[in-house]
ModelCIF file with pLDDT and N, C-alpha, C, O atoms, coordinates in Angstrom:
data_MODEL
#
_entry.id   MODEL 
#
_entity.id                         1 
_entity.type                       polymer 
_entity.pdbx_number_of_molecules   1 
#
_entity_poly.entity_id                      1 
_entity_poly.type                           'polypeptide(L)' 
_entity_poly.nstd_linkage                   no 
_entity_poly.nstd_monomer                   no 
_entity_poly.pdbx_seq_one_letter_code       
;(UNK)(UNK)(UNK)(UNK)(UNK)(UNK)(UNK)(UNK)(UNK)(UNK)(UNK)(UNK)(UNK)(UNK)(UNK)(UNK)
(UNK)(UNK)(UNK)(UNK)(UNK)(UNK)(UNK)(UNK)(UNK)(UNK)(UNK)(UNK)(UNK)(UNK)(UNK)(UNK)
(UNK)(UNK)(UNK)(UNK)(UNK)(UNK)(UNK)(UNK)(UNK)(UNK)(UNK)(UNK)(UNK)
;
_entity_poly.pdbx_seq_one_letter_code_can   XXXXXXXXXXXXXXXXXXXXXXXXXXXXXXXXXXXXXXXXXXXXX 
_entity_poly.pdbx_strand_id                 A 
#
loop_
_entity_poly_seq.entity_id 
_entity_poly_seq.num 
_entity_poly_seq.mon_id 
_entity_poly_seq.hetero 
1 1  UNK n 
1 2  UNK n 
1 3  UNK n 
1 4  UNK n 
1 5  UNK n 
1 6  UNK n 
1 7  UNK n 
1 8  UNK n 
1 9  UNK n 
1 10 UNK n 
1 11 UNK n 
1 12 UNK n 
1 13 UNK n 
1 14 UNK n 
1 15 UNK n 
1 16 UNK n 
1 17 UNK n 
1 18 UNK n 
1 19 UNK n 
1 20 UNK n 
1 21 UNK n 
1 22 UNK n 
1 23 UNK n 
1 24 UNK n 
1 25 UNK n 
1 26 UNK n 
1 27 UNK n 
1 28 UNK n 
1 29 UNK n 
1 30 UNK n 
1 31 UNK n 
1 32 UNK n 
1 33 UNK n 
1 34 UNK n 
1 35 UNK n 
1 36 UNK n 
1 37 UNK n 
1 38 UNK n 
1 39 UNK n 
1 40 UNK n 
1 41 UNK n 
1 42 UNK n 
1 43 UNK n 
1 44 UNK n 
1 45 UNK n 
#
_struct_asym.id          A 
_struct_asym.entity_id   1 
#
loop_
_ma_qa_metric.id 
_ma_qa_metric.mode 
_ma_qa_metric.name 
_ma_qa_metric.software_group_id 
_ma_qa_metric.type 
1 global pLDDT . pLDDT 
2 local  pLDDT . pLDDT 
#
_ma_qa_metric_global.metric_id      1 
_ma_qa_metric_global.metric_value   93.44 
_ma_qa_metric_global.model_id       1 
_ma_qa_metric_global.ordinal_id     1 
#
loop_
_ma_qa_metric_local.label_asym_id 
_ma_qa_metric_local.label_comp_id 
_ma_qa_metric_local.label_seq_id 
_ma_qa_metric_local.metric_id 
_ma_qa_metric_local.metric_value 
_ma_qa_metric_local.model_id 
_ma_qa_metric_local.ordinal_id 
A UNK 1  2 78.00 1 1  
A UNK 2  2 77.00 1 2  
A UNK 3  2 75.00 1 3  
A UNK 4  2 83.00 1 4  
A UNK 5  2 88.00 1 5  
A UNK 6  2 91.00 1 6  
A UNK 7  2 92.00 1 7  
A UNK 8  2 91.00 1 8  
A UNK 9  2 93.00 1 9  
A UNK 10 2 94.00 1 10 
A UNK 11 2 94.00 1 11 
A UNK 12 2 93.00 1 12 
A UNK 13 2 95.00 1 13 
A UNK 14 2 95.00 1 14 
A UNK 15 2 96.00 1 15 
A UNK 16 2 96.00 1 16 
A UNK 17 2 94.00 1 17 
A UNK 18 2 93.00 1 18 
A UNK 19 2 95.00 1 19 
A UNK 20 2 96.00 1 20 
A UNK 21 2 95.00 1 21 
A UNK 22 2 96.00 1 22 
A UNK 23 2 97.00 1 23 
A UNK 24 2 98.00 1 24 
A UNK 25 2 98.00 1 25 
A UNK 26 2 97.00 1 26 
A UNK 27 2 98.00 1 27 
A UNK 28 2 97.00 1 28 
A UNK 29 2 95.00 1 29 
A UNK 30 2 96.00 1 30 
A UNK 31 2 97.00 1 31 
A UNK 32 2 96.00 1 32 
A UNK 33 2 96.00 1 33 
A UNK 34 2 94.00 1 34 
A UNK 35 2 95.00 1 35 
A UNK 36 2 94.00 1 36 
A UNK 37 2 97.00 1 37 
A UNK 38 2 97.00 1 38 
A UNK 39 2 96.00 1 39 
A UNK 40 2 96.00 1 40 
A UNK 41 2 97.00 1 41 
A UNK 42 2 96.00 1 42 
A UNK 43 2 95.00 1 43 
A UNK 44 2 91.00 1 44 
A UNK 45 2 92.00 1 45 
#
loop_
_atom_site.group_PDB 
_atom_site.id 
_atom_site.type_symbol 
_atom_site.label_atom_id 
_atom_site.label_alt_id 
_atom_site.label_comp_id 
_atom_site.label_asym_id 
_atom_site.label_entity_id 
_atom_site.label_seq_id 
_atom_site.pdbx_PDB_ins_code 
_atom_site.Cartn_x 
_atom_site.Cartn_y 
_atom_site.Cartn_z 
_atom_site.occupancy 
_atom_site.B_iso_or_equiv 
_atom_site.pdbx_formal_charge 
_atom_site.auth_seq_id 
_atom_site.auth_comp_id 
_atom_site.auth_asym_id 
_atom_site.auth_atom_id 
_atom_site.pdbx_PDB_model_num 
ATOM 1   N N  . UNK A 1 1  ? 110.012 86.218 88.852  1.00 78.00 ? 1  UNK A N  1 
ATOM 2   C CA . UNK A 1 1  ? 110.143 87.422 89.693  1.00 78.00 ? 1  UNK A CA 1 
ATOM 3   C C  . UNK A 1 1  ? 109.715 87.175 91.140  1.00 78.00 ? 1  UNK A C  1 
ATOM 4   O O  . UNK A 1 1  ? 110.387 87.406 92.146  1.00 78.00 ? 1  UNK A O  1 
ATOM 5   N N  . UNK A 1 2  ? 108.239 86.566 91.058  1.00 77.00 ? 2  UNK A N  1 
ATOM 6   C CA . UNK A 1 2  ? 107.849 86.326 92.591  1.00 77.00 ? 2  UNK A CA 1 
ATOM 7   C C  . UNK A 1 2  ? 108.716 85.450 93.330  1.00 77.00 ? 2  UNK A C  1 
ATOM 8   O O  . UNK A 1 2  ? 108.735 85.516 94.559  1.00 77.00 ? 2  UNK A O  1 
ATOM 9   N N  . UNK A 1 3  ? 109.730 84.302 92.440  1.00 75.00 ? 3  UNK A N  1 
ATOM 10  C CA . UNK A 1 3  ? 110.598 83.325 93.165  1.00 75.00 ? 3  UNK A CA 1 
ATOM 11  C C  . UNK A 1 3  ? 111.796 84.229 93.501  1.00 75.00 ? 3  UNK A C  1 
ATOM 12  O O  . UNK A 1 3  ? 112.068 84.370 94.693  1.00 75.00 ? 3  UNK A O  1 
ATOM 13  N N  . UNK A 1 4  ? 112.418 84.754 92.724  1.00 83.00 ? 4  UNK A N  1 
ATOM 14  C CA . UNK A 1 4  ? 113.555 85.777 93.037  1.00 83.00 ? 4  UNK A CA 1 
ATOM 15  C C  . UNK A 1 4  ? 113.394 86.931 94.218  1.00 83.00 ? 4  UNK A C  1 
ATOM 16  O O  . UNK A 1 4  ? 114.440 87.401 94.666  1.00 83.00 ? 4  UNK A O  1 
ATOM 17  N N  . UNK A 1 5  ? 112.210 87.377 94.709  1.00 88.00 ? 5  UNK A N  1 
ATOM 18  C CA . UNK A 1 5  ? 112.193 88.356 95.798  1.00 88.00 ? 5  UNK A CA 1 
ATOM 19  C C  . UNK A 1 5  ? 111.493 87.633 96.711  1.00 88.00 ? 5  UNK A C  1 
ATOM 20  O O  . UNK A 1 5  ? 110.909 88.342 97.531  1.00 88.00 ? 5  UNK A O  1 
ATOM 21  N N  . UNK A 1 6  ? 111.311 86.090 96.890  1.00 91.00 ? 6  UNK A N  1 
ATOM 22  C CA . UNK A 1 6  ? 111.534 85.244 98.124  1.00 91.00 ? 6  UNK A CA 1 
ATOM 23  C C  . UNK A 1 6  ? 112.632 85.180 98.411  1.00 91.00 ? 6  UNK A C  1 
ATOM 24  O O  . UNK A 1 6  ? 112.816 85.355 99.615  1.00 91.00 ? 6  UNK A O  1 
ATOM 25  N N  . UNK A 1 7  ? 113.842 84.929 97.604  1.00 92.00 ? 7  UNK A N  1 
ATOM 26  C CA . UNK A 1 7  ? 114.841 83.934 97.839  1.00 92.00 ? 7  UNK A CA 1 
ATOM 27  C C  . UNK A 1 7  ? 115.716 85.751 98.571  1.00 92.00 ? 7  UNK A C  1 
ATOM 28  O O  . UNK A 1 7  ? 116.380 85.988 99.580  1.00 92.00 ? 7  UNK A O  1 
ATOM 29  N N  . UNK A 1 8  ? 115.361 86.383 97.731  1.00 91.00 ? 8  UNK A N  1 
ATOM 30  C CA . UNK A 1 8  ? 116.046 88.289 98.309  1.00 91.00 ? 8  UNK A CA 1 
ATOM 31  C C  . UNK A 1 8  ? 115.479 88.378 99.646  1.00 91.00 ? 8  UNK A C  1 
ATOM 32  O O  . UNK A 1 8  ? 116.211 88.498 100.629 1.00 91.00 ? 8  UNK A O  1 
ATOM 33  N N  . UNK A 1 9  ? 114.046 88.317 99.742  1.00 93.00 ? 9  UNK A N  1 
ATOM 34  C CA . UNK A 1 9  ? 113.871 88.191 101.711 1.00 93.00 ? 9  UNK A CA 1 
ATOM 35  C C  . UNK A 1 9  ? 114.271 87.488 102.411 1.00 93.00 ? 9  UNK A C  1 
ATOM 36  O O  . UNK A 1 9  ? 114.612 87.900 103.520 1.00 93.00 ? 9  UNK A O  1 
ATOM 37  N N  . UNK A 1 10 ? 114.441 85.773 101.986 1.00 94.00 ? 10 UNK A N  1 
ATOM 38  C CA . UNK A 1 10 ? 115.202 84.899 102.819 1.00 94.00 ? 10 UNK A CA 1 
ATOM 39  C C  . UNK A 1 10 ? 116.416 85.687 102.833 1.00 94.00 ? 10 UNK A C  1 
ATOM 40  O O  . UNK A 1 10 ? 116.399 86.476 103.778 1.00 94.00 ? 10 UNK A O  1 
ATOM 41  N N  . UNK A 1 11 ? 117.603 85.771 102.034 1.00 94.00 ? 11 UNK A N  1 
ATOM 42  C CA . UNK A 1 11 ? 118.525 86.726 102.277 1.00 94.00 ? 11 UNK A CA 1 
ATOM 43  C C  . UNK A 1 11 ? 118.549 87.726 103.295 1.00 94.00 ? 11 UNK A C  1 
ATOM 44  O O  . UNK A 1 11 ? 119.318 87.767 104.256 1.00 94.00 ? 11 UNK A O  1 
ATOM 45  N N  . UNK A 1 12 ? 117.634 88.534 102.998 1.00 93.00 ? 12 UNK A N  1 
ATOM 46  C CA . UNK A 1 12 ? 117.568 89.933 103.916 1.00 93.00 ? 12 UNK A CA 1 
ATOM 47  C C  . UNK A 1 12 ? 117.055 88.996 105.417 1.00 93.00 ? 12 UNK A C  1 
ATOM 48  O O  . UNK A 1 12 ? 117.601 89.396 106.445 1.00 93.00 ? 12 UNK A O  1 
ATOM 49  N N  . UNK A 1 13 ? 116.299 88.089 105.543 1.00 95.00 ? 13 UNK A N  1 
ATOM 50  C CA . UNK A 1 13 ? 116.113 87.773 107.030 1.00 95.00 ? 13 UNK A CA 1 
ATOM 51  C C  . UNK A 1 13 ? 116.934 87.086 107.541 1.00 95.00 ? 13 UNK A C  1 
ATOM 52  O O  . UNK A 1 13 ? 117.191 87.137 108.744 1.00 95.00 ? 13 UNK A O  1 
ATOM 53  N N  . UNK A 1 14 ? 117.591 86.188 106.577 1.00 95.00 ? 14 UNK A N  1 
ATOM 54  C CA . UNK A 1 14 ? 118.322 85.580 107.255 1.00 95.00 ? 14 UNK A CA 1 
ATOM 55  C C  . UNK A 1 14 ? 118.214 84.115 107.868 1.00 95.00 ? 14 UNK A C  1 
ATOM 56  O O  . UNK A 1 14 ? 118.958 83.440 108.580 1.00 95.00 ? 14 UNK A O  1 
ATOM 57  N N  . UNK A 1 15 ? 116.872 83.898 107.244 1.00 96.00 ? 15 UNK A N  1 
ATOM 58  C CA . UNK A 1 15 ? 115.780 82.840 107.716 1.00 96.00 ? 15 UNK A CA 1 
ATOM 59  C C  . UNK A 1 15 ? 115.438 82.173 106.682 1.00 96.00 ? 15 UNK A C  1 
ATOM 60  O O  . UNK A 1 15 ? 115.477 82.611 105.532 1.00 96.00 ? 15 UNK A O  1 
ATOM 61  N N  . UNK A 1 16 ? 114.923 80.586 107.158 1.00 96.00 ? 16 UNK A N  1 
ATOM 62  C CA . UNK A 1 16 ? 113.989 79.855 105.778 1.00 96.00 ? 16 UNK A CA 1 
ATOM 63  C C  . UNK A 1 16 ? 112.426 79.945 105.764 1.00 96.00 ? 16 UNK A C  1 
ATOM 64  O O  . UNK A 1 16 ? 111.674 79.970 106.738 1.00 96.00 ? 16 UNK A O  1 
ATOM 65  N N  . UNK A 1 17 ? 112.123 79.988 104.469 1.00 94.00 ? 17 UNK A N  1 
ATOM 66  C CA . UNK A 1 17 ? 110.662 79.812 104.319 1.00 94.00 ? 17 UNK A CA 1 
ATOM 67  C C  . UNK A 1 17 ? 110.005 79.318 105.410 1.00 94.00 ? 17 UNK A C  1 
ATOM 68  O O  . UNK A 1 17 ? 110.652 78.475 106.032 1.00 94.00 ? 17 UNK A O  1 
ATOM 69  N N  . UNK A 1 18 ? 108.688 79.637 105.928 1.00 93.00 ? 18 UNK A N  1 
ATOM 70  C CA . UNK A 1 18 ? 108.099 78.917 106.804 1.00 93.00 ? 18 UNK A CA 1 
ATOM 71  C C  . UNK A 1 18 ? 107.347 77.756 106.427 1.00 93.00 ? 18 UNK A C  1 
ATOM 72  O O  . UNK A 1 18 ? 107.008 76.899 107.242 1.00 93.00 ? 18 UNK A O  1 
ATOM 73  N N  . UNK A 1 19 ? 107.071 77.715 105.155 1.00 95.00 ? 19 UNK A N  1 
ATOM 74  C CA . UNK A 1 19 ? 106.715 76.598 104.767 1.00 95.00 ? 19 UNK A CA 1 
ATOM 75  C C  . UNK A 1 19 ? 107.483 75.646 104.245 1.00 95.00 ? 19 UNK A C  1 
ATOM 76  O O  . UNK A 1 19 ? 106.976 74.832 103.473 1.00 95.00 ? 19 UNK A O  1 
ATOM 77  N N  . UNK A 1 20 ? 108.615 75.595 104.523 1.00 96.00 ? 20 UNK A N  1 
ATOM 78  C CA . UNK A 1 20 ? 109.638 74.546 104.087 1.00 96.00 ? 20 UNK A CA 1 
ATOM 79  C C  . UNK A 1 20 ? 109.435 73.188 105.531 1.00 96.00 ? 20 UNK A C  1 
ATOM 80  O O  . UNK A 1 20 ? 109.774 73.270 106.711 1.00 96.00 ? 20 UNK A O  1 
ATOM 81  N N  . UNK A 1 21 ? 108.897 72.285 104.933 1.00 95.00 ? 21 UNK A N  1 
ATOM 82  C CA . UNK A 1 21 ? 108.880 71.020 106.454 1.00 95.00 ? 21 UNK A CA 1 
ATOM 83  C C  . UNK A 1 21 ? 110.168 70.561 106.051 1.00 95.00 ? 21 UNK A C  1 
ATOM 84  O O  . UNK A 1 21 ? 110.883 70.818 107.019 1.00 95.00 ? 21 UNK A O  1 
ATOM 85  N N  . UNK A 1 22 ? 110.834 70.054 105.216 1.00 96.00 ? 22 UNK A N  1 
ATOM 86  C CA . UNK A 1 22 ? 111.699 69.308 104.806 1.00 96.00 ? 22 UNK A CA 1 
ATOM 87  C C  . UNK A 1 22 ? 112.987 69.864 105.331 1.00 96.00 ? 22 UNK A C  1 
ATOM 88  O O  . UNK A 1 22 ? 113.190 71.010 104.929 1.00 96.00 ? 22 UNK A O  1 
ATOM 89  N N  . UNK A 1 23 ? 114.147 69.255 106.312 1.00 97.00 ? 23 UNK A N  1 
ATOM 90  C CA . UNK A 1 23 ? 115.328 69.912 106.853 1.00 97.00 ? 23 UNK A CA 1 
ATOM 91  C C  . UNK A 1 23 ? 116.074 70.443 105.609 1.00 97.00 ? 23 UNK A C  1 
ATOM 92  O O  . UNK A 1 23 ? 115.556 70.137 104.535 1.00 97.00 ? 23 UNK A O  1 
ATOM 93  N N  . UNK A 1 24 ? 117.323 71.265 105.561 1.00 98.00 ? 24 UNK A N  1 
ATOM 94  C CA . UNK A 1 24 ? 118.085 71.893 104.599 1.00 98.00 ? 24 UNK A CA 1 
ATOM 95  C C  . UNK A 1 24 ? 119.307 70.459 103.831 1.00 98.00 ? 24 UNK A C  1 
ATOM 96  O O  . UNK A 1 24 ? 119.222 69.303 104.245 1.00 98.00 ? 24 UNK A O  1 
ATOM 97  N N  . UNK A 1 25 ? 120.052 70.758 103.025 1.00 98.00 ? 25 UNK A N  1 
ATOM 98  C CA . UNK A 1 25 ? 121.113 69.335 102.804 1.00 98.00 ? 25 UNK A CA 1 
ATOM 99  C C  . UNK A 1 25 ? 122.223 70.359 103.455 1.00 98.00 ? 25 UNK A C  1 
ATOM 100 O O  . UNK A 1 25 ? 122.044 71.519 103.828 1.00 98.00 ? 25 UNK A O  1 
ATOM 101 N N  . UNK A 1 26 ? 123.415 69.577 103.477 1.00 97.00 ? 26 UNK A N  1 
ATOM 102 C CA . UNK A 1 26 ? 124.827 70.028 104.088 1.00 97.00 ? 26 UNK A CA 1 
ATOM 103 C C  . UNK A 1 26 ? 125.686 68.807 103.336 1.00 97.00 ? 26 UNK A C  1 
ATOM 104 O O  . UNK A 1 26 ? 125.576 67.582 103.300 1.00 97.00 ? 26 UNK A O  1 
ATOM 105 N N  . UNK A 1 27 ? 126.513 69.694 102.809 1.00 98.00 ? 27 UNK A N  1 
ATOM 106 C CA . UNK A 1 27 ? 127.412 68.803 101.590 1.00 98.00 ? 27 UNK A CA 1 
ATOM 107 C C  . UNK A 1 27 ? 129.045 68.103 102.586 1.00 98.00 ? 27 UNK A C  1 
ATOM 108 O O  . UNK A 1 27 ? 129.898 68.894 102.989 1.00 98.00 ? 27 UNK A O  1 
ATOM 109 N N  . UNK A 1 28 ? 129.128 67.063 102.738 1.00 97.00 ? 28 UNK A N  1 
ATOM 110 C CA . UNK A 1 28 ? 130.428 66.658 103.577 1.00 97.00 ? 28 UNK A CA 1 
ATOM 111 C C  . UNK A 1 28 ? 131.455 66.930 102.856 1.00 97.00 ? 28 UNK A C  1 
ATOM 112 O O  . UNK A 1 28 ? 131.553 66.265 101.824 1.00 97.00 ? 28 UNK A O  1 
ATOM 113 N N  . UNK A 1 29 ? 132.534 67.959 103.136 1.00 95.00 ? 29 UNK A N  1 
ATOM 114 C CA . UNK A 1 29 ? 133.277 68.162 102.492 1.00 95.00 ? 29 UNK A CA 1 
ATOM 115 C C  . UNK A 1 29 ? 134.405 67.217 102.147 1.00 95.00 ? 29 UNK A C  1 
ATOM 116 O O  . UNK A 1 29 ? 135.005 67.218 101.072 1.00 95.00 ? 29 UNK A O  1 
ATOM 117 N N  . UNK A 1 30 ? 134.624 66.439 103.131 1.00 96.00 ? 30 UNK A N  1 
ATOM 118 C CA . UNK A 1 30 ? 135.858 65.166 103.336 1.00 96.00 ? 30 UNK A CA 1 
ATOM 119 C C  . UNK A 1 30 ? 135.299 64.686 102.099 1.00 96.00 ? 30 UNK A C  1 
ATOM 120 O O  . UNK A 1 30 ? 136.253 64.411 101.372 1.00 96.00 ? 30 UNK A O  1 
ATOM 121 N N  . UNK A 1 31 ? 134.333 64.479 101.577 1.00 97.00 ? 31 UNK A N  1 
ATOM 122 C CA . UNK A 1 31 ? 133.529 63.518 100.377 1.00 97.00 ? 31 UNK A CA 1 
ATOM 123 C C  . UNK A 1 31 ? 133.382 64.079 99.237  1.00 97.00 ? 31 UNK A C  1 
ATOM 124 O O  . UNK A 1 31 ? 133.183 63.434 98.208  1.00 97.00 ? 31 UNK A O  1 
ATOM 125 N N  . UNK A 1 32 ? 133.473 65.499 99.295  1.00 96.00 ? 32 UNK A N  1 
ATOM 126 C CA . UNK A 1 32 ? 132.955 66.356 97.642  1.00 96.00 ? 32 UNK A CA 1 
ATOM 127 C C  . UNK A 1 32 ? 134.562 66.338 97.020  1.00 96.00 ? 32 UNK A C  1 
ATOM 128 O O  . UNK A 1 32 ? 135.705 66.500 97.447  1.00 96.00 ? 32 UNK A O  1 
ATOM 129 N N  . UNK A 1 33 ? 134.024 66.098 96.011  1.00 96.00 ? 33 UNK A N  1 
ATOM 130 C CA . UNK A 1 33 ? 135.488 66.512 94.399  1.00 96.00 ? 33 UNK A CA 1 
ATOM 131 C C  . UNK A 1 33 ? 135.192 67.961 94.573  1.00 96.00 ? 33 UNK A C  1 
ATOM 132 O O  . UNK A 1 33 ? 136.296 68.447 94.327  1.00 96.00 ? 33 UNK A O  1 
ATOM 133 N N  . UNK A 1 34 ? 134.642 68.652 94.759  1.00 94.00 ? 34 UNK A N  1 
ATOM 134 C CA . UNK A 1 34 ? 134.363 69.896 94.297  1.00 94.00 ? 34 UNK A CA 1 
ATOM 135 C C  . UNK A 1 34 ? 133.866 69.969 92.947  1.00 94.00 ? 34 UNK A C  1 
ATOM 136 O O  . UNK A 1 34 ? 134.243 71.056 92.507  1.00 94.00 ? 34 UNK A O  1 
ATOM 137 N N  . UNK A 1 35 ? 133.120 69.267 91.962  1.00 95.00 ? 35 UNK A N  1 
ATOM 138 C CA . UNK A 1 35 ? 133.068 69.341 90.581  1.00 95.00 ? 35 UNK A CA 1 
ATOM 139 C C  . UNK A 1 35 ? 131.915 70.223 90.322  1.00 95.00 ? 35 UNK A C  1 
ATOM 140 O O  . UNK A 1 35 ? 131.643 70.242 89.122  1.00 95.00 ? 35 UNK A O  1 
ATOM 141 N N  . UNK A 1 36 ? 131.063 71.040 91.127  1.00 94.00 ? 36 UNK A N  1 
ATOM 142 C CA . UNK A 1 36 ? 129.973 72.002 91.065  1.00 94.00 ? 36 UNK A CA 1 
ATOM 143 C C  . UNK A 1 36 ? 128.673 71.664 90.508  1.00 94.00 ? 36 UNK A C  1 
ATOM 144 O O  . UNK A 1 36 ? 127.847 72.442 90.032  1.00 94.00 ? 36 UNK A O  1 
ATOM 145 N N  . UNK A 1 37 ? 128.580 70.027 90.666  1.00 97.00 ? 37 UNK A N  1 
ATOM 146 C CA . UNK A 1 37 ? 127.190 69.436 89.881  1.00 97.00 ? 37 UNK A CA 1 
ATOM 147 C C  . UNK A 1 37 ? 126.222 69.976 90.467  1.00 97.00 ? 37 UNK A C  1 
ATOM 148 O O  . UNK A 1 37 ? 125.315 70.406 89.756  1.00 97.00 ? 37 UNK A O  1 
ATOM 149 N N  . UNK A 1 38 ? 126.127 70.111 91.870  1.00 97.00 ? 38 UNK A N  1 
ATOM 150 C CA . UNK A 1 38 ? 125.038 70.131 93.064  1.00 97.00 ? 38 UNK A CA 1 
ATOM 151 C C  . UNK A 1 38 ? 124.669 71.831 92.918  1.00 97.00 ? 38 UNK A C  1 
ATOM 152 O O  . UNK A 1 38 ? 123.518 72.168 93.192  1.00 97.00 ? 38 UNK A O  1 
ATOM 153 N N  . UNK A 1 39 ? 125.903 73.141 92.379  1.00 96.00 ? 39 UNK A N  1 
ATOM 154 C CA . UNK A 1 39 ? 125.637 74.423 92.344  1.00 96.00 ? 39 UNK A CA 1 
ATOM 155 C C  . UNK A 1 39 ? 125.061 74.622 91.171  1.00 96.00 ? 39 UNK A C  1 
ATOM 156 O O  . UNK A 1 39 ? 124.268 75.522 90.893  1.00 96.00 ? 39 UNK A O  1 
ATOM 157 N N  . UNK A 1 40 ? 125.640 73.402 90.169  1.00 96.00 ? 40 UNK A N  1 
ATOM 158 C CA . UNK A 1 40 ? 124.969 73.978 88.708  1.00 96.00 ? 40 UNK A CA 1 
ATOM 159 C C  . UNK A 1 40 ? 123.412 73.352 88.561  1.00 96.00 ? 40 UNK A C  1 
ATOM 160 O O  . UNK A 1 40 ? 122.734 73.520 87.547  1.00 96.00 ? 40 UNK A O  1 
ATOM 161 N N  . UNK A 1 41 ? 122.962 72.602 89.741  1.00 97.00 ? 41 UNK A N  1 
ATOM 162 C CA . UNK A 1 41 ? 121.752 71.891 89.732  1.00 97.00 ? 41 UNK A CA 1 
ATOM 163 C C  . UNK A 1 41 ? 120.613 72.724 90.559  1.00 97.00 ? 41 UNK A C  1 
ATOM 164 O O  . UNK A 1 41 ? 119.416 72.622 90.292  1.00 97.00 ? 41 UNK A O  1 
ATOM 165 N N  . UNK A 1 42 ? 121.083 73.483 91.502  1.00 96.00 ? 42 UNK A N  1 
ATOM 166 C CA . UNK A 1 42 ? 120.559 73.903 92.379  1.00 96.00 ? 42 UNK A CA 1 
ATOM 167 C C  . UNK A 1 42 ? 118.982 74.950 91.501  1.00 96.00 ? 42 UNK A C  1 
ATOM 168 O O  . UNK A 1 42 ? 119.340 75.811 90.698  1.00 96.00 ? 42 UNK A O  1 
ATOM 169 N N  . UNK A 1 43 ? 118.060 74.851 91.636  1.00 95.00 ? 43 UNK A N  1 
ATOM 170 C CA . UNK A 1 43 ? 116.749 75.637 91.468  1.00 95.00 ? 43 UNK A CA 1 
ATOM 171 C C  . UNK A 1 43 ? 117.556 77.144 91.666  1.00 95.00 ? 43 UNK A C  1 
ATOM 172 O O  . UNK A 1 43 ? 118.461 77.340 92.478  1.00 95.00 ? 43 UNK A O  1 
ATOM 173 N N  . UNK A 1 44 ? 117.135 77.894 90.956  1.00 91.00 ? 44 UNK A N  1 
ATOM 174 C CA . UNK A 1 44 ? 117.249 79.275 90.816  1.00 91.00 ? 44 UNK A CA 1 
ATOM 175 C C  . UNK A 1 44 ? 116.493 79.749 91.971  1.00 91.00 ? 44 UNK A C  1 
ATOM 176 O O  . UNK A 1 44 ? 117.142 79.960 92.996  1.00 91.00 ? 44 UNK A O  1 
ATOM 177 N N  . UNK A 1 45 ? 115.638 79.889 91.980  1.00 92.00 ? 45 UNK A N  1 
ATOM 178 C CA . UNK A 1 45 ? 114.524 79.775 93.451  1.00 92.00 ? 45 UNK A CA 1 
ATOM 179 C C  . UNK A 1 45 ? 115.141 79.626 94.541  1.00 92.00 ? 45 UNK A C  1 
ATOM 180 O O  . UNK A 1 45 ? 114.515 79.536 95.597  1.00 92.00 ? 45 UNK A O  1 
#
């Protein structure tokens, strides 16, 4: 619950955690199959 109404304020702000040091990933599309490993992997969080 407490992970789910972070991830709802990031939403609503529009913004990342402030405690995130680590930059975001960005998937190259020229390179993805599209096979959804990386969406079905992704932390719920």
């Amino acid at each position: 619950p407490a992970a789910n109404a972070e991830r709802t304020e990031r939403i609503a702000t529009r913004s990342r955690a402030a405690n995130w040091k680590k930059p975001p990933r960005r998937i190259e599309t020229s390179e993805c199959i599209t096979c959804d490993s990386c969406l079905r992997s992704c932390p719920e969080e």
